[in-house]
C-alpha atoms as a PDB file:
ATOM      1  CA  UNK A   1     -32.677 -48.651  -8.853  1.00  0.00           C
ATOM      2  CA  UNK A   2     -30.974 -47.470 -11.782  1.00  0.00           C
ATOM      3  CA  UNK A   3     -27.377 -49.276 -12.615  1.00  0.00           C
ATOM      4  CA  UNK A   4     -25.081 -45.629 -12.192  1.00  0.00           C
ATOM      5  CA  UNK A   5     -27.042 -45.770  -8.472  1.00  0.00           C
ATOM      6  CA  UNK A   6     -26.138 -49.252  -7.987  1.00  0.00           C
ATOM      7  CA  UNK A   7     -22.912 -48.761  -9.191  1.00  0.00           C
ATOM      8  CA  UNK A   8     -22.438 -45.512  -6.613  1.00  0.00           C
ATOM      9  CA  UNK A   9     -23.232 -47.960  -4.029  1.00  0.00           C
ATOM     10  CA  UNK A  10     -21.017 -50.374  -4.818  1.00  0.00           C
ATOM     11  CA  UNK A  11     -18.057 -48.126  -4.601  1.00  0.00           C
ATOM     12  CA  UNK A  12     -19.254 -46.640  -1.125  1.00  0.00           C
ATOM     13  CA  UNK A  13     -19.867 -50.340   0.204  1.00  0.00           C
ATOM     14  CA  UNK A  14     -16.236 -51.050  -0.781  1.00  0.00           C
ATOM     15  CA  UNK A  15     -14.727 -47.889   0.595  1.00  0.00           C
ATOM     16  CA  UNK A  16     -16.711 -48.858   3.913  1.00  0.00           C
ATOM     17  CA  UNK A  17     -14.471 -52.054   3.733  1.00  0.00           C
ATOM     18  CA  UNK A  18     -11.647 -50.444   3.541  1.00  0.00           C
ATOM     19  CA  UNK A  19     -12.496 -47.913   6.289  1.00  0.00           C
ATOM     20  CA  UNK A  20     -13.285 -50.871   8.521  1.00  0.00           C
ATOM     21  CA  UNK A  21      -9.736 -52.317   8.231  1.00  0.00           C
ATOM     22  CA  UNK A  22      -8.264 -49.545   8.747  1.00  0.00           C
ATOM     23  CA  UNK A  23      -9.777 -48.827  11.694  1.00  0.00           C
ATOM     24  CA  UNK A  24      -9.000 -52.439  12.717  1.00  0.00           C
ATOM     25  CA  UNK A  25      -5.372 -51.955  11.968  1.00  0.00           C
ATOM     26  CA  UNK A  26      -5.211 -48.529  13.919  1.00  0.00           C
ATOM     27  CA  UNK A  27      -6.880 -50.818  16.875  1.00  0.00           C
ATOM     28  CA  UNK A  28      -4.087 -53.407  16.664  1.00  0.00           C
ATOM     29  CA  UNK A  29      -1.605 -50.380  16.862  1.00  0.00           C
ATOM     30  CA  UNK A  30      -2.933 -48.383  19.447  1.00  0.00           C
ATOM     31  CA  UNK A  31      -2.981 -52.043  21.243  1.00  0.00           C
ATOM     32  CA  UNK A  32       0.763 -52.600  20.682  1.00  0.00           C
ATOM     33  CA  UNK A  33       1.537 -48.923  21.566  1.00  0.00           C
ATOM     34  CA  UNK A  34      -0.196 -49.249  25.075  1.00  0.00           C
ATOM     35  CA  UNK A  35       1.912 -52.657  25.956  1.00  0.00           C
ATOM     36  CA  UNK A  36       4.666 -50.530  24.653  1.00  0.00           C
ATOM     37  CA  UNK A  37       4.047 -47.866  27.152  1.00  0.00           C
ATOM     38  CA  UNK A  38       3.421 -50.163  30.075  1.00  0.00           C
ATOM     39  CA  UNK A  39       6.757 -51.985  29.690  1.00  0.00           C
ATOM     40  CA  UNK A  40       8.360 -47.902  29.375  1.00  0.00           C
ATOM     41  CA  UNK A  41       6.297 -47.492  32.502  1.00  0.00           C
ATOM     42  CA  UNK A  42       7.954 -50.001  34.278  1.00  0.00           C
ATOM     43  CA  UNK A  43      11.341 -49.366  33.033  1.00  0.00           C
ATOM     44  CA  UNK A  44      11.185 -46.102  34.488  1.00  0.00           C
ATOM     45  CA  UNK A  45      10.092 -47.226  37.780  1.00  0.00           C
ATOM     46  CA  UNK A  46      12.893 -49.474  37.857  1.00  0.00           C
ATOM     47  CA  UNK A  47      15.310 -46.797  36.743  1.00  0.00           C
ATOM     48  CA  UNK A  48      13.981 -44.512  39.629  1.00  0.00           C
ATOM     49  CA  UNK A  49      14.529 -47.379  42.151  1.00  0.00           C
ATOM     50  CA  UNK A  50      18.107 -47.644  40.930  1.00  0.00           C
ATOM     51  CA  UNK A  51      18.101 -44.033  41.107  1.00  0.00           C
ATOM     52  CA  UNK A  52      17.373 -43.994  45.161  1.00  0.00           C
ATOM     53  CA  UNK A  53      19.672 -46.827  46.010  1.00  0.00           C
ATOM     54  CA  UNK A  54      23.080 -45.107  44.300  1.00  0.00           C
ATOM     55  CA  UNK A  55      21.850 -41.648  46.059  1.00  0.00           C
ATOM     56  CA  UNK A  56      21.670 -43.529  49.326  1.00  0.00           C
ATOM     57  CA  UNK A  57      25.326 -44.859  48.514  1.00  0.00           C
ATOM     58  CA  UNK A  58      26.923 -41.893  47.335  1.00  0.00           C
ATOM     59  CA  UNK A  59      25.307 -39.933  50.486  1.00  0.00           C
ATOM     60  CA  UNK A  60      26.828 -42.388  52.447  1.00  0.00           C
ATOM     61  CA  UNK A  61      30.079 -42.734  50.617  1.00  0.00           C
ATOM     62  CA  UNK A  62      30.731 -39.018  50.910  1.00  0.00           C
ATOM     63  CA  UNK A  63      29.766 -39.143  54.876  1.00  0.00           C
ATOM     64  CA  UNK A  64      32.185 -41.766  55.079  1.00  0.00           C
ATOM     65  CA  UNK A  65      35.063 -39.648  53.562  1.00  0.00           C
ATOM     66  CA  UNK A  66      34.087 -36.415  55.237  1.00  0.00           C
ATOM     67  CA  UNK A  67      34.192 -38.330  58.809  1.00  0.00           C
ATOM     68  CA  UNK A  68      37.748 -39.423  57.663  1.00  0.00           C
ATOM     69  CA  UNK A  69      38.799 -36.146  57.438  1.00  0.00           C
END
């Protein structure tokens, strides 16, 4: 193999390297961006809970006055 070859190779080896952790990187993120979207998840199923309840109260709040009436 002649040395400009070797060399060639060399470069593309290293730029594999590179490829690799960046890959591994964009794994970690797309990792933390799921948890991230779990904990949103959850949020918003709390939020829509909280949602319900004070519809249920001001249904029943405005009942109340209406009846008063």
């Amino acid at each position: 193999m002649d040395e400009e070859l070797r060399s060639m190779l060399t470069v593309i080896i290293k730029e594999i390297r590179y490829v690799k952790d960046d890959v591994q990187e964009l794994k970690e993120g797309v990792k933390v961006l799921k948890e991230d979207v779990s904990v949103l998840k959850e949020d918003v199923k709390e939020l829509k809970e909280d949602i319900d309840v004070l519809k249920a109260v001001s249904y029943t709040h405005l009942r109340a006055h209406e009846t008063r009436h």
